[in-house]
Protein backbone atom coordinates (compact mmCIF):
# COMPACT_ATOMS: atom_id res chain seq x y z
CA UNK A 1 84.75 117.18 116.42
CA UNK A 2 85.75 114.45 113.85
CA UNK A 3 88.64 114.77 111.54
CA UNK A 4 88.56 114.01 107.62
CA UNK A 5 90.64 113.84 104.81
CA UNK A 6 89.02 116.36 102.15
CA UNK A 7 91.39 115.84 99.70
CA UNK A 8 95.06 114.97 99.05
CA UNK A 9 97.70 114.26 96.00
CA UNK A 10 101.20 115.26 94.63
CA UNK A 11 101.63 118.29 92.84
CA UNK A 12 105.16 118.75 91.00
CA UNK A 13 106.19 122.36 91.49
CA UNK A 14 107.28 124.16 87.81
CA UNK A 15 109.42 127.34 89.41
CA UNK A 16 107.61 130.57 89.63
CA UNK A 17 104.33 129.09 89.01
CA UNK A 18 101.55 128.94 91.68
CA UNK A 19 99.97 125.98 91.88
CA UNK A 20 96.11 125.57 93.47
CA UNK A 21 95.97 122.39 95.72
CA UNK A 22 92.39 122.55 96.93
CA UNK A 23 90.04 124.96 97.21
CA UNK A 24 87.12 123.18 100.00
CA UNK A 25 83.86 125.69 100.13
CA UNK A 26 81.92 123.72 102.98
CA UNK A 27 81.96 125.99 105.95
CA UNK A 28 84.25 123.98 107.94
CA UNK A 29 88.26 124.79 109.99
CA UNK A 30 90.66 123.35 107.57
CA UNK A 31 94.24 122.48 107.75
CA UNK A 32 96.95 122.05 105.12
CA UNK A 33 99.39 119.42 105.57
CA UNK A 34 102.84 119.24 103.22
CA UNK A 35 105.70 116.65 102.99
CA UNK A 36 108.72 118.66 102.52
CA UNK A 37 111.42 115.94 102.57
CA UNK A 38 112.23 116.80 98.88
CA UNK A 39 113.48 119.69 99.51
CA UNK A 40 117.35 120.38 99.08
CA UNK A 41 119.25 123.37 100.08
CA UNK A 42 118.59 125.73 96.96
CA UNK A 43 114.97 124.82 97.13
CA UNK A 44 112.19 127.76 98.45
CA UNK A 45 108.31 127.30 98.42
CA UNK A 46 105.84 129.62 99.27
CA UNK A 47 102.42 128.77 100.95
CA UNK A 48 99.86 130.55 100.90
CA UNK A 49 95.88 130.12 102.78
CA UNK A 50 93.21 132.35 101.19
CA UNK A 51 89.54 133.08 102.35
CA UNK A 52 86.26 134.90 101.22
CA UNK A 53 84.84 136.99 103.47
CA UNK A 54 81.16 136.55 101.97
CA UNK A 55 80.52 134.27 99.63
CA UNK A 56 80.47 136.83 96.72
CA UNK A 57 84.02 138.43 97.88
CA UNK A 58 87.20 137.43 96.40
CA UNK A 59 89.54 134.79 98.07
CA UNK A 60 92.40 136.78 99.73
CA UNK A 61 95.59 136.01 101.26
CA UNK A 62 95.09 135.24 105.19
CA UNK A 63 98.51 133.69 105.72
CA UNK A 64 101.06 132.86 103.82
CA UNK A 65 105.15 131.87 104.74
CA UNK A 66 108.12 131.16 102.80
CA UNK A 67 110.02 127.90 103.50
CA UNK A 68 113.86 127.70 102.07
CA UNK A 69 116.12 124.44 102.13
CA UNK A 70 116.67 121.25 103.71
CA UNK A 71 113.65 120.82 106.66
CA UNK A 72 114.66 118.82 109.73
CA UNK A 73 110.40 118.41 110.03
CA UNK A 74 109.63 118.10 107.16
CA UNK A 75 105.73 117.40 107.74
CA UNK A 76 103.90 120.90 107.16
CA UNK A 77 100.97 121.77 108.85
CA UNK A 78 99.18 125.17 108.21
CA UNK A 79 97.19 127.07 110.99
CA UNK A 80 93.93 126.17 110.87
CA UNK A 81 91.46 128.17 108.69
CA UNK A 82 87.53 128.46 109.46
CA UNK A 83 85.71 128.75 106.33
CA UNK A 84 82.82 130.45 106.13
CA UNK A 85 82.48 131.18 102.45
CA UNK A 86 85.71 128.97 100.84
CA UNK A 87 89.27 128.72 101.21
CA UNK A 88 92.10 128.10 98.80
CA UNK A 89 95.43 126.36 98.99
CA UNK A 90 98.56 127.00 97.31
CA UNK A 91 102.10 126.48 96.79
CA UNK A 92 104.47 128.34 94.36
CA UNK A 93 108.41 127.26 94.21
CA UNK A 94 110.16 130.56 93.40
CA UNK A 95 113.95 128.71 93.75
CA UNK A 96 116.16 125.33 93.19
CA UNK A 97 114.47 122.66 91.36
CA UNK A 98 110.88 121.65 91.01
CA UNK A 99 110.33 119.43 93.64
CA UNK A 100 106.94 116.62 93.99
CA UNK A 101 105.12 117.76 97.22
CA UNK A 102 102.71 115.43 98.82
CA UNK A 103 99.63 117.16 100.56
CA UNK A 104 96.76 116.61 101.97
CA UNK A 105 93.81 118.93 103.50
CA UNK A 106 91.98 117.99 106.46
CA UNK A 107 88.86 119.09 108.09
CA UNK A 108 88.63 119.62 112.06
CA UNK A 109 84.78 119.61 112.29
């Protein structure tokens, strides 16, 4: 097993838009990382993980969790996701004020 950075960057949330972060189709486990120290009291994200089940199908929800306010860790990190056929990674702020998230996806194998 060797770990590697996939991809990574800052997205700036816009409230009650979802926002794509990466969407990796090697067939590989991947894991999503997030700095949430931006995040204020009024703020709430959403994450959400999506997979294919073939490579034809359509990426559905596999997980997904709602964060809300100030986090005392504030370093994300998803469950990991095999990928078969693709994943897809997204956040959407539904509450406070747009905040800049820094994120990064990493590959276990």
């Amino acid at each position: 097993m060797s770990l590697a950075q996939t991809t990574s960057g800052t997205q700036t949330a816009t409230i009650g838009t979802t926002h794509t972060l990466a969407t990796p189709t090697a067939g590989k486990t991947y894991v999503l990382f997030i700095d949430l120290t931006n995040m204020t009291a009024t703020d709430v994200l959403d994450v959400f993980l999506q997979a294919k089940v073939l490579s034809t199908s359509t990426l559905r929800n596999v997980y997904s969790l709602t964060i809300a306010g100030v986090q005392s860790d504030p370093n994300f990190m998803s469950i990991p996701i095999p990928a078969v056929n693709g994943v897809q990674f997204q956040i959407k702020q539904t509450a406070g004020t747009g905040r800049s998230y820094d994120w990064s996806v990493v590959s276990l194998d």
